[in-house]
N, C-alpha and C. Protein backbone atom coordinates (compact mmCIF):
# COMPACT_ATOMS: atom_id res chain seq x y z
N UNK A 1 0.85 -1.19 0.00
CA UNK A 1 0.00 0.00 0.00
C UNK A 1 0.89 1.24 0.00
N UNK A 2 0.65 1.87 -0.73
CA UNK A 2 1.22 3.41 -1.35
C UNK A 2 0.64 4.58 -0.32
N UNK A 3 1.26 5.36 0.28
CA UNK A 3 0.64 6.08 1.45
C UNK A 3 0.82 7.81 0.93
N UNK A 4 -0.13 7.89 1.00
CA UNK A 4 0.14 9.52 0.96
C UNK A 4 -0.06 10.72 1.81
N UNK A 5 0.57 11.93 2.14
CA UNK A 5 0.29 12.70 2.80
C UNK A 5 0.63 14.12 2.12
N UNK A 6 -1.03 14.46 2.57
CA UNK A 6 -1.31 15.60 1.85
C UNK A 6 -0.79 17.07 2.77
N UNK A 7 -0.20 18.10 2.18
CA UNK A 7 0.04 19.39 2.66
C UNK A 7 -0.78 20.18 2.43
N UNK A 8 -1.85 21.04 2.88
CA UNK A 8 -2.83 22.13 2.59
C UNK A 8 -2.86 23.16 3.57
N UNK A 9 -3.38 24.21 3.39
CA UNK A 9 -3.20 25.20 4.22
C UNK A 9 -4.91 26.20 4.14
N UNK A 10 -5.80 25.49 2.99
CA UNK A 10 -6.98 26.33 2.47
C UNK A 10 -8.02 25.92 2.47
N UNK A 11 -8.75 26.13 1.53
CA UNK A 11 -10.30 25.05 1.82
C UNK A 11 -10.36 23.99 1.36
N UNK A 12 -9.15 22.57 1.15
CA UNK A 12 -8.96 21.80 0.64
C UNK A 12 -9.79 21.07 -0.28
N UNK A 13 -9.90 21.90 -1.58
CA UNK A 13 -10.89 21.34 -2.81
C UNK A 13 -9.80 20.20 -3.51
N UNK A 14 -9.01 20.59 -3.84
CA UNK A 14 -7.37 19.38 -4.00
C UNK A 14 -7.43 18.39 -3.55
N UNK A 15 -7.24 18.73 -1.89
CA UNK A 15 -7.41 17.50 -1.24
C UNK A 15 -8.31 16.72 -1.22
N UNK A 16 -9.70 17.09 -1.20
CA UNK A 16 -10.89 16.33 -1.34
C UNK A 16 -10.81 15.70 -2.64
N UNK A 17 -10.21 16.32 -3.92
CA UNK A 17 -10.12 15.69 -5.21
C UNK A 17 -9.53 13.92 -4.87
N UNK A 18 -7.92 14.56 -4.48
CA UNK A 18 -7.75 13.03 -4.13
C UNK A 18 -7.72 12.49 -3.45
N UNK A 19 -8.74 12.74 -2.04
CA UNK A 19 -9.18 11.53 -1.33
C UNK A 19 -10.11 10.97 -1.90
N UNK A 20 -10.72 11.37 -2.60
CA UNK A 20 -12.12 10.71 -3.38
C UNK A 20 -11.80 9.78 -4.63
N UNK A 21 -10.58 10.46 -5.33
CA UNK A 21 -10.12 9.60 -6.30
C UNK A 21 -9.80 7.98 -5.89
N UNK A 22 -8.94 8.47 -4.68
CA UNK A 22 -8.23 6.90 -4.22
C UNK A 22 -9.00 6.26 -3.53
N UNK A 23 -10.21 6.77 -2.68
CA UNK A 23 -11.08 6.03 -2.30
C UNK A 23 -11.68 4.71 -1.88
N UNK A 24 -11.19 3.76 -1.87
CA UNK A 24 -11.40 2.56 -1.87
C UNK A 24 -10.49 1.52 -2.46
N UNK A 25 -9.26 2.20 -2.63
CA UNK A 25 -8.09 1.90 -3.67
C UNK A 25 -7.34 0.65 -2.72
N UNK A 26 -6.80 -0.71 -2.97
CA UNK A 26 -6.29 -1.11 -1.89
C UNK A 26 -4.59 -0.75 -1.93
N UNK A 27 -4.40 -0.19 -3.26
CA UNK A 27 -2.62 -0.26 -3.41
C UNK A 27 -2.67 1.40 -3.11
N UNK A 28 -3.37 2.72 -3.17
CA UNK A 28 -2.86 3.47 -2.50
C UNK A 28 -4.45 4.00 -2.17
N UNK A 29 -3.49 5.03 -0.68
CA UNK A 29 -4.49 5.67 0.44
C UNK A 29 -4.03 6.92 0.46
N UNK A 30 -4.62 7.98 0.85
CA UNK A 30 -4.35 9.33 1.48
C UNK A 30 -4.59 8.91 2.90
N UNK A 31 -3.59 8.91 3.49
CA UNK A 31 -2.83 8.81 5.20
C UNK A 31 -3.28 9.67 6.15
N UNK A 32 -3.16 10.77 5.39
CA UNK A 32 -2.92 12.09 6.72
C UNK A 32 -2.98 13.02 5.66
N UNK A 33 -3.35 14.29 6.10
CA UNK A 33 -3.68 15.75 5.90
C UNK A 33 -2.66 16.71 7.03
N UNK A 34 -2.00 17.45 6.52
CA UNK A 34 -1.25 18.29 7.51
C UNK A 34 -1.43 19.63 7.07
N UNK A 35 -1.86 20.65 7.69
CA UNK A 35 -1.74 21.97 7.83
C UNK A 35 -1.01 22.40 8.78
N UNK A 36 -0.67 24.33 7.79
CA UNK A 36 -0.08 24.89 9.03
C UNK A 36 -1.34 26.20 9.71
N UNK A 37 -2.75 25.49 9.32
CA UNK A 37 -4.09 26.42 9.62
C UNK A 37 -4.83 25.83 10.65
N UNK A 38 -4.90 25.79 11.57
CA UNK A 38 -5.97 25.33 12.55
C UNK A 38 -7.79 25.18 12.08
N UNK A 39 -7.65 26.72 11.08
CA UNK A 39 -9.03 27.15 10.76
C UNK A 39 -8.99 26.99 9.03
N UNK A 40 -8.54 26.49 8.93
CA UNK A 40 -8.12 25.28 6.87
C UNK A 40 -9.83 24.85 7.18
N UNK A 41 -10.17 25.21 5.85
CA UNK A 41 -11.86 24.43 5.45
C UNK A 41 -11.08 22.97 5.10
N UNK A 42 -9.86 22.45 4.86
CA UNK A 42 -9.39 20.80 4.36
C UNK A 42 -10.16 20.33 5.77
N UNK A 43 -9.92 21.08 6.88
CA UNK A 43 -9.83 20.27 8.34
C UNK A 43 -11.37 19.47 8.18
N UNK A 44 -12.36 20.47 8.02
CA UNK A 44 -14.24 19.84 8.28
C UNK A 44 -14.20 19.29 7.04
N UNK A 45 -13.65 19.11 5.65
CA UNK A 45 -13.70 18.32 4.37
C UNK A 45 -12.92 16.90 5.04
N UNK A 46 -11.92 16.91 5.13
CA UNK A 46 -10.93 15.66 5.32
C UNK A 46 -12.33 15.04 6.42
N UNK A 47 -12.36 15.39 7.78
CA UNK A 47 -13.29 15.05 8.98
C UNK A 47 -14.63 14.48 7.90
N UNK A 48 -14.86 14.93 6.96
CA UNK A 48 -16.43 14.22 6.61
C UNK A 48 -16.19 12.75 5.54
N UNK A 49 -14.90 13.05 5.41
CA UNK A 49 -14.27 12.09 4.22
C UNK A 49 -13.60 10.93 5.31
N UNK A 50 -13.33 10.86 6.67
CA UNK A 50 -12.88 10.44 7.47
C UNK A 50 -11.22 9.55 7.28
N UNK A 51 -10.48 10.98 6.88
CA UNK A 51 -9.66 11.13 6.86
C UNK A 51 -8.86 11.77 8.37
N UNK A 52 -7.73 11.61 8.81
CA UNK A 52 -6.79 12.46 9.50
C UNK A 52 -6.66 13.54 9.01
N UNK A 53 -6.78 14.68 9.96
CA UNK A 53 -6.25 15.98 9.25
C UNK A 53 -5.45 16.86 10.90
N UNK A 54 -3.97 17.00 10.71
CA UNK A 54 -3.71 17.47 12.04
C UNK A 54 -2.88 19.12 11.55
N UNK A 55 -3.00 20.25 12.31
CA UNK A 55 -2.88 20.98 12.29
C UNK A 55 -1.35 21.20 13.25
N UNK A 56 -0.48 21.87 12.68
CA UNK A 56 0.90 22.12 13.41
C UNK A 56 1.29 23.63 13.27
N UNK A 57 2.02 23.88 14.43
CA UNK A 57 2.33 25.01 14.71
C UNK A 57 3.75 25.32 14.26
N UNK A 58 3.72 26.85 14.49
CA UNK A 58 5.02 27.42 13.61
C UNK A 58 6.38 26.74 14.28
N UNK A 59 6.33 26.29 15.39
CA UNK A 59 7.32 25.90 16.16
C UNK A 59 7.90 24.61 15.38
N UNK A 60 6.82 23.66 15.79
CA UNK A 60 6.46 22.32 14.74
C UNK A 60 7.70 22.31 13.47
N UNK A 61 7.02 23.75 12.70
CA UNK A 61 6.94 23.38 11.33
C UNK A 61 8.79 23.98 11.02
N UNK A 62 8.92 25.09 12.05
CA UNK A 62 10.42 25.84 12.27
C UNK A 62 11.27 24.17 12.54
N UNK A 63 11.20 23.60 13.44
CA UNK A 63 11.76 22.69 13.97
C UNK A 63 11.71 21.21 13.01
N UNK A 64 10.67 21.02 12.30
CA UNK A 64 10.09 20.01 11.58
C UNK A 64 10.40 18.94 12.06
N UNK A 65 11.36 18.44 13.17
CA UNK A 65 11.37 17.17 13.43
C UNK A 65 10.26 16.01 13.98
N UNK A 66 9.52 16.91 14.37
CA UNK A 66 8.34 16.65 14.82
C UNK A 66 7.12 15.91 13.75
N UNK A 67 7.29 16.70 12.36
CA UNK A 67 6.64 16.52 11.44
C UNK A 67 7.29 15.32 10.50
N UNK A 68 8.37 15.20 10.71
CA UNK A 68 8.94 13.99 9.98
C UNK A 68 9.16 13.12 10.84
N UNK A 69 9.13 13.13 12.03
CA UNK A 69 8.85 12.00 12.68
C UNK A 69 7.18 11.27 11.99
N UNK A 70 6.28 11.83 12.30
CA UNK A 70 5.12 12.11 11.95
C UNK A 70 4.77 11.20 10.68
N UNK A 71 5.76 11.72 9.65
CA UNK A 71 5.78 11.26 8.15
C UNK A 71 6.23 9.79 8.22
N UNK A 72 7.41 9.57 9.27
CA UNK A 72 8.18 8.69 9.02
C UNK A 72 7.28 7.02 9.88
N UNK A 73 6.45 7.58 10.72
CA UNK A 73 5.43 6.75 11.68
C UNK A 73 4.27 6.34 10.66
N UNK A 74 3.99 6.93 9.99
CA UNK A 74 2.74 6.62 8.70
C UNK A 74 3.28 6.48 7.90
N UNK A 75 4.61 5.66 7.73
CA UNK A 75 5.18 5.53 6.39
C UNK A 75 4.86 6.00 4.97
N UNK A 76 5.04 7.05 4.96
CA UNK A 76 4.70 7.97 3.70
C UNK A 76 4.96 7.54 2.76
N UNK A 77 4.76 7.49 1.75
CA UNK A 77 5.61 7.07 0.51
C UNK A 77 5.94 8.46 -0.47
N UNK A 78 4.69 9.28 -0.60
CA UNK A 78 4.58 10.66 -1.12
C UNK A 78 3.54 11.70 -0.19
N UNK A 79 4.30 12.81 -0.69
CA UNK A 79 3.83 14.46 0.28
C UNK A 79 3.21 15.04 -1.14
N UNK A 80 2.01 15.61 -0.75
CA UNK A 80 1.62 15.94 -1.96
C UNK A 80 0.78 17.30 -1.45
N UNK A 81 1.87 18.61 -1.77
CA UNK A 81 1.15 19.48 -1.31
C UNK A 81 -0.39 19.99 -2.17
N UNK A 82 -1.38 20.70 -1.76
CA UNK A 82 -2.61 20.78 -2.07
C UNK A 82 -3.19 21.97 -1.97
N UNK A 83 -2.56 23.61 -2.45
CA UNK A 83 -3.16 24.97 -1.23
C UNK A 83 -2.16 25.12 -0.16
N UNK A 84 -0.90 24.70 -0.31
CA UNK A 84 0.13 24.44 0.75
C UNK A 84 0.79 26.07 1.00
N UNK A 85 0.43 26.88 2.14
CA UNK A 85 0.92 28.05 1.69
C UNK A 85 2.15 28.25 2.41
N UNK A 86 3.10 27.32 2.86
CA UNK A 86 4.20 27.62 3.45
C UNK A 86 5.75 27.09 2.07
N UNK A 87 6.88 27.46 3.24
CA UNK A 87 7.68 26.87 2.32
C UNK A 87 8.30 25.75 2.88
N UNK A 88 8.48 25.19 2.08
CA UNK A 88 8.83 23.41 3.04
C UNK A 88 10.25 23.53 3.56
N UNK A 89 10.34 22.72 4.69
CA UNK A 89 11.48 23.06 5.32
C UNK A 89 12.83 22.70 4.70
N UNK A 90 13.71 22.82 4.64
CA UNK A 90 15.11 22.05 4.00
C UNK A 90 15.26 20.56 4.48
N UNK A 91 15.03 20.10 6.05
CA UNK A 91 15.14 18.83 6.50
C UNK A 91 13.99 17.96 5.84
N UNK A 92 12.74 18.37 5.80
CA UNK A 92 11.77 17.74 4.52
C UNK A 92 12.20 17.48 3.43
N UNK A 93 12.80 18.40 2.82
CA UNK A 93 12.88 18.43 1.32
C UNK A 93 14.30 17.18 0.88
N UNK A 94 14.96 17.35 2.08
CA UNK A 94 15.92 16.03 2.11
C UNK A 94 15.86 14.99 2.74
N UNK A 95 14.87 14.85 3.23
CA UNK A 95 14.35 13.38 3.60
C UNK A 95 13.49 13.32 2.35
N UNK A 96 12.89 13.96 1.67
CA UNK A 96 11.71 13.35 0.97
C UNK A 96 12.34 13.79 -0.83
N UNK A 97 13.33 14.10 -0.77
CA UNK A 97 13.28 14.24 -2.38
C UNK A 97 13.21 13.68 -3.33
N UNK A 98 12.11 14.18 -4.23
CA UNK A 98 12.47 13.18 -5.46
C UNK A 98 10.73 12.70 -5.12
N UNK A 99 10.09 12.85 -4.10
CA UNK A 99 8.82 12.05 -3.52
C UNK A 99 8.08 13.39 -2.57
N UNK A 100 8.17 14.22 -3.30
CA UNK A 100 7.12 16.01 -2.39
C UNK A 100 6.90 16.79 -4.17
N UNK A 101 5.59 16.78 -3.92
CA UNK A 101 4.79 17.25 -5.47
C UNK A 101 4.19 18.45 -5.34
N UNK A 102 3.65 19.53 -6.02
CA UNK A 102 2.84 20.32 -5.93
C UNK A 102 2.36 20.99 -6.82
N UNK A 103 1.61 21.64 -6.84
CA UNK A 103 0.31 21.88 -8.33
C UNK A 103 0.45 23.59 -7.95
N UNK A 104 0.58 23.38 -9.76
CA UNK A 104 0.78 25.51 -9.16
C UNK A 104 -0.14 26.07 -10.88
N UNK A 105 -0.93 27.00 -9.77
CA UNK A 105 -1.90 27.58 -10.73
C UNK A 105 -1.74 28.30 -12.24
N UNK A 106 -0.45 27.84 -12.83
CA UNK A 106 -0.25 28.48 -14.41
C UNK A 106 0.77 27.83 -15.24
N UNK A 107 1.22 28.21 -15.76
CA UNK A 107 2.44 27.24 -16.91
C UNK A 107 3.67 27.93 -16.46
N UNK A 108 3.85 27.42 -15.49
CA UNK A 108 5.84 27.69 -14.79
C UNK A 108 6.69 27.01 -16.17
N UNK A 109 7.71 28.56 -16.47
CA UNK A 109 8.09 29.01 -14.95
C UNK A 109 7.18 30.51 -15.50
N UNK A 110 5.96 31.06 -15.82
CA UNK A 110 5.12 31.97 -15.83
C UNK A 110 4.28 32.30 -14.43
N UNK A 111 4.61 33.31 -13.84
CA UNK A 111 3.90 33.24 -12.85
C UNK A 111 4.22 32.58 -11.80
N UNK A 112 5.28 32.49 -11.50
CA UNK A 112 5.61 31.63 -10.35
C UNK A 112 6.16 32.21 -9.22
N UNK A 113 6.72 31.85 -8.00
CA UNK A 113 7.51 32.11 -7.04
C UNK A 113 6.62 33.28 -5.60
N UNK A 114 7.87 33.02 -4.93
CA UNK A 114 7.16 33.81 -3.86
C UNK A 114 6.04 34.87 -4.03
N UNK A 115 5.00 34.90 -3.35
CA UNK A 115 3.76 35.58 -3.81
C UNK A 115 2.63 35.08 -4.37
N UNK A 116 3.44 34.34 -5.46
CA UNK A 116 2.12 33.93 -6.46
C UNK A 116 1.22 32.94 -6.08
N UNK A 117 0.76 33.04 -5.83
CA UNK A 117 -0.59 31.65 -5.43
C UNK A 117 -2.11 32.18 -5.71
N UNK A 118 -3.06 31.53 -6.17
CA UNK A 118 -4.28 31.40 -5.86
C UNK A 118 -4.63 32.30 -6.80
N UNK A 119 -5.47 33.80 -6.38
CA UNK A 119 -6.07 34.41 -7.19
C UNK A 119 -4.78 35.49 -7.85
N UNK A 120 -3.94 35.70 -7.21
CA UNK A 120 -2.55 36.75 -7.11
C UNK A 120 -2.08 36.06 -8.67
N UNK A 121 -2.37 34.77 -8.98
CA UNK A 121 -1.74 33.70 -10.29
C UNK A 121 -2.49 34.48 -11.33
N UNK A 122 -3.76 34.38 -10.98
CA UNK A 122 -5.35 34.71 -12.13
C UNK A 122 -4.95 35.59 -12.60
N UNK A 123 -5.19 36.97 -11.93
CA UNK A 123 -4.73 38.02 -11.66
C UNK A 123 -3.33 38.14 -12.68
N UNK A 124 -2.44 38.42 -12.36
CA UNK A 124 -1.07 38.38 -13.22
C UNK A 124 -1.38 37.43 -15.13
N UNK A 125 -1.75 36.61 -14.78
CA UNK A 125 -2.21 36.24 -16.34
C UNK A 125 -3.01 36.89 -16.59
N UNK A 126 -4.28 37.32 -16.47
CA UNK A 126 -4.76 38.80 -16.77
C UNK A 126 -4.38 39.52 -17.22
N UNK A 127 -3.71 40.12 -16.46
CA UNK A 127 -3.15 41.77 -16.55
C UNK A 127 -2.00 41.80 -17.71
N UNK A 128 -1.25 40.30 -18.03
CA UNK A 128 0.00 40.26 -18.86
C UNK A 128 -0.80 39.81 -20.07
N UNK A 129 -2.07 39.92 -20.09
CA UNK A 129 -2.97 39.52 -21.77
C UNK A 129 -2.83 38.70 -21.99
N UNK A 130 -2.32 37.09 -21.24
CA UNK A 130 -2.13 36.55 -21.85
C UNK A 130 -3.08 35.26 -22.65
N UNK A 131 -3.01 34.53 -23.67
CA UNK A 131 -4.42 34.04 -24.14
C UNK A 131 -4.47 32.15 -23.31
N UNK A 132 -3.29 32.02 -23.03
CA UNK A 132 -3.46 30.57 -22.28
C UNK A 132 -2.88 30.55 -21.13
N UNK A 133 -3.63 29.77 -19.77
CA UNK A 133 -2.56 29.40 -18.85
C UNK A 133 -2.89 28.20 -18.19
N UNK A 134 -3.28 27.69 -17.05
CA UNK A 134 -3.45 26.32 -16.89
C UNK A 134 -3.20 25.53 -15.44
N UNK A 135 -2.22 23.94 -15.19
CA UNK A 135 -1.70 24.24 -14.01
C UNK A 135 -0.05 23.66 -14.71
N UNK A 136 0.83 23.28 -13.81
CA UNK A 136 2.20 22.97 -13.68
C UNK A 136 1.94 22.09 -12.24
N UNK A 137 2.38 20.87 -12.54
CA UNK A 137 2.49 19.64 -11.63
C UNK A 137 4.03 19.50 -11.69
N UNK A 138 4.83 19.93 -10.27
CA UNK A 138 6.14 19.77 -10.66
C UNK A 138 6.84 19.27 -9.05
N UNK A 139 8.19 18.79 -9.32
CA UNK A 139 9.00 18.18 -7.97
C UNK A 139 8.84 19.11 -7.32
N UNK A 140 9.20 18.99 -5.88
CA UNK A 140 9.62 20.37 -5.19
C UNK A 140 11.36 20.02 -4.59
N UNK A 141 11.67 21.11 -4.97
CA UNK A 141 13.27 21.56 -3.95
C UNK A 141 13.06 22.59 -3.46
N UNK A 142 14.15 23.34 -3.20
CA UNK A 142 14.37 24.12 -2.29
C UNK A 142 13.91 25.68 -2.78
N UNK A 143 13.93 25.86 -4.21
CA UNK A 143 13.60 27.09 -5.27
C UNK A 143 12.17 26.82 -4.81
N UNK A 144 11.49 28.12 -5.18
CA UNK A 144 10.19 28.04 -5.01
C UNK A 144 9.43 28.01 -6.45
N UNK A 145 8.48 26.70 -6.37
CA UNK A 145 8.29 26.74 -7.96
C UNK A 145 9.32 26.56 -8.46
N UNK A 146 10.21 26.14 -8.32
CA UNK A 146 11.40 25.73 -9.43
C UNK A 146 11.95 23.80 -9.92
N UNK A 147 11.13 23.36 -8.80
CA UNK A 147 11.48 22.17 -9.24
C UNK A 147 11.52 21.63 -10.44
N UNK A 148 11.52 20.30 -10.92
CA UNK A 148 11.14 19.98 -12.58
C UNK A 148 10.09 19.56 -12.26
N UNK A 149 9.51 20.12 -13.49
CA UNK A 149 8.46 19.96 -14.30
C UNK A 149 7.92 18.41 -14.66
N UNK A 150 6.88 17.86 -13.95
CA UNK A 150 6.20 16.34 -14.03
C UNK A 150 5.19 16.73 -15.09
N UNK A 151 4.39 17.77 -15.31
CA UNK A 151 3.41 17.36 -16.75
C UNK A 151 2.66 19.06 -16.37
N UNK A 152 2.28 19.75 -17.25
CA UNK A 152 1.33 21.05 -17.58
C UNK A 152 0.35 20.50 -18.39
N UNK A 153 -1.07 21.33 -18.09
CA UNK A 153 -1.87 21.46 -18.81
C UNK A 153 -2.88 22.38 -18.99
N UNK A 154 -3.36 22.81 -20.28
CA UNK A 154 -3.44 24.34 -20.75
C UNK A 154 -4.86 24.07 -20.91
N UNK A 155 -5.42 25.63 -20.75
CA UNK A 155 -7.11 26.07 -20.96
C UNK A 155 -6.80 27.30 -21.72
N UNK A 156 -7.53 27.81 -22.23
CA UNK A 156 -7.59 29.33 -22.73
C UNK A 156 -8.00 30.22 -21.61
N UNK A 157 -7.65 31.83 -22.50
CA UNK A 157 -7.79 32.56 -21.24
C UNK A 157 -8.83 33.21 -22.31
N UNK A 158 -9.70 33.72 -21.91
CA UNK A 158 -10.70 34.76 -22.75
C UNK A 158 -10.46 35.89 -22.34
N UNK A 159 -10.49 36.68 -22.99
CA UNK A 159 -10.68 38.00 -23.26
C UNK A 159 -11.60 38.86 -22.51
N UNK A 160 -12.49 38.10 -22.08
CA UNK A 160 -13.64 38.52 -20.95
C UNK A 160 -13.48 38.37 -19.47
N UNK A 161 -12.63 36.83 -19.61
CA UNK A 161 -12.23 36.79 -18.40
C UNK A 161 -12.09 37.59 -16.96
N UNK A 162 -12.83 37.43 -15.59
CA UNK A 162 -12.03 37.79 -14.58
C UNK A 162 -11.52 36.46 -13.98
N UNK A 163 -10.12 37.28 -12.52
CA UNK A 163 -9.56 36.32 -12.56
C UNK A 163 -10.27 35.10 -11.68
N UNK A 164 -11.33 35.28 -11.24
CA UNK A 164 -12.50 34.26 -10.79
C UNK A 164 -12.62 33.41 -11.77
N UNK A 165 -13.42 33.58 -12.88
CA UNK A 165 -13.39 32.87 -14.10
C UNK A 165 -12.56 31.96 -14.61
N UNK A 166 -10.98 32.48 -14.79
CA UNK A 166 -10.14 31.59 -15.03
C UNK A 166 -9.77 30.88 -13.35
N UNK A 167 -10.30 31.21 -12.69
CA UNK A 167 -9.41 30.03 -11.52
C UNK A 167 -10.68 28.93 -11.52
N UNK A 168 -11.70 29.09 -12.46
CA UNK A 168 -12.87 27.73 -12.33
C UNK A 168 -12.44 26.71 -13.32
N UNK A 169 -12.00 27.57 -14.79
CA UNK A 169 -11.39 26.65 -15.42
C UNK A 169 -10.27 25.87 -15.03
N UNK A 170 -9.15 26.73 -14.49
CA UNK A 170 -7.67 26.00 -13.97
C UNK A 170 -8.49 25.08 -12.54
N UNK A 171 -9.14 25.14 -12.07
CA UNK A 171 -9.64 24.48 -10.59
C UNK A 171 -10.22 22.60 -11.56
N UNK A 172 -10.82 22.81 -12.56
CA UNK A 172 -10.99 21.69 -13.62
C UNK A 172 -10.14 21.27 -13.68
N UNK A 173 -9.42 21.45 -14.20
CA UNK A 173 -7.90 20.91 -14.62
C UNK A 173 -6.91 20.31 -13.45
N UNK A 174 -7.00 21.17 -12.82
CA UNK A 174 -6.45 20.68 -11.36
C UNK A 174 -7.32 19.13 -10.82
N UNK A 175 -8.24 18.94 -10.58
CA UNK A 175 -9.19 18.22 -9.74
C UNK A 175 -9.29 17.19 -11.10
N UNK A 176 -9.27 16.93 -12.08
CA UNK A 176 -8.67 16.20 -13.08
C UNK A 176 -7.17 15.56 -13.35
N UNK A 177 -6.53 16.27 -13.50
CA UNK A 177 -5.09 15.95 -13.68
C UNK A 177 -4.74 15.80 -12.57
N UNK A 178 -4.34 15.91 -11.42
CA UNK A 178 -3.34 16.06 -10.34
C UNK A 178 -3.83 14.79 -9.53
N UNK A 179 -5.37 14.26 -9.12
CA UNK A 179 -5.01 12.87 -8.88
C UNK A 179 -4.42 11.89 -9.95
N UNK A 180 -4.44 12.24 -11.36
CA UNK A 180 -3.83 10.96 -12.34
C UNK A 180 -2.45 11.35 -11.84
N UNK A 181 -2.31 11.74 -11.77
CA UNK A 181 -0.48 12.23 -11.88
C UNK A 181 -0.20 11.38 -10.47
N UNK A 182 -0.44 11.89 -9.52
CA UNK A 182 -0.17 11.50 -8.23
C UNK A 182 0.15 9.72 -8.24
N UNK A 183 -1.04 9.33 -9.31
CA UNK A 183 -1.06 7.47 -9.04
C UNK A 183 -0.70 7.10 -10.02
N UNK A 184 -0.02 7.90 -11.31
CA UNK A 184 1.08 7.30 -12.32
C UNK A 184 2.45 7.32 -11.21
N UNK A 185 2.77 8.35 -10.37
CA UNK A 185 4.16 8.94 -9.90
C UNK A 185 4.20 7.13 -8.54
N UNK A 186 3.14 7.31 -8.03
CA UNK A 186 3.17 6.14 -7.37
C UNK A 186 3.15 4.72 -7.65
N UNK A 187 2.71 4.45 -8.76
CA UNK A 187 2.61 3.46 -9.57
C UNK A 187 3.73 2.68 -10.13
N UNK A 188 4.63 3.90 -10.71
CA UNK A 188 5.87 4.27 -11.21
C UNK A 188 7.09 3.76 -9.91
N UNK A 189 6.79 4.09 -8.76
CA UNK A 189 7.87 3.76 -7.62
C UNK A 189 7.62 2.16 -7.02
């Protein structure tokens, strides 16, 4: 059994994607849910999906030993951030490399890096005219948004567009693609 643990920090629509995907799966599970939000909408989604969802503090997350202990007790196999709004620690990123994923709202490296998340993504493709954008499923290291690139996939941007609009289309795409990806990447190990 293939174990996963999800990183979120928001109203975990991601996460709910792929707990529902794997669902009943016997070769892989979503494990655990970790935030660094006490008040994360993932927390009452994961709870109805009856999933784990535990909430950690800055200390926790400064220190992370705590959290990879954590990882290392639920034998993780993959971290799959989801709305993850922190930056992962360096002792994570080297215990887990090569096996920590994350989904970023446009075609990196467009739009990427510190700042950019969520509607701040929409927004900036907007304003730069541009006519396509999408998500980017990529490794994580230590760069933000810089890891390599596991697979993109593109929507149009209209001309009418606000950036509400395009985050329903990219939210499709996301909640589509990102559980396949997750259980080719696991499949694959």
């Amino acid at each position: 059994m293939k174990k996963i643990a999800i990183f979120a920090s928001g109203n975990g629509s991601n996460a709910e994607a792929l707990v529902k995907y794997f669902d009943g799966r016997e070769d892989i599970k979503v494990e655990i849910v970790l935030s660094n939000r006490s008040n994360a909408g993932v927390h009452e989604k994961m709870a109805a999906l009856g999933v784990a969802s535990v909430t950690f503090n800055k200390e926790q997350w400064v220190n992370s030993n705590a959290i990879l202990t954590l990882l290392k007790e639920k034998l993780i196999d993959l971290i799959v951030l989801a709305g993850f709004l922190a930056i992962i620690q360096p002792a994570i990123i080297k215990e887990y490399l090569g096996r920590i994923i994350n989904i970023h709202p446009s075609l990196l490296p467009r739009h990427g890096g510190p700042g950019m998340w969520g509607m701040h993504v929409h927004k900036a493709v907007i304003d730069a005219q541009e006519t396509e954008s999408g998500i980017t499923i990529h490794y994580v290291d230590e760069a933000v948004d810089g890891g390599a690139i596991i697979s993109q996939h593109s929507c149009e941007v209209m001309a009418t567009d606000t950036p509400e609009d395009l985050a329903e289309r990219v939210h499709e795409l996301e909640y589509y693609h990102y559980p396949r990806v997750v259980e080719s990447i696991l499949l694959q190990s």
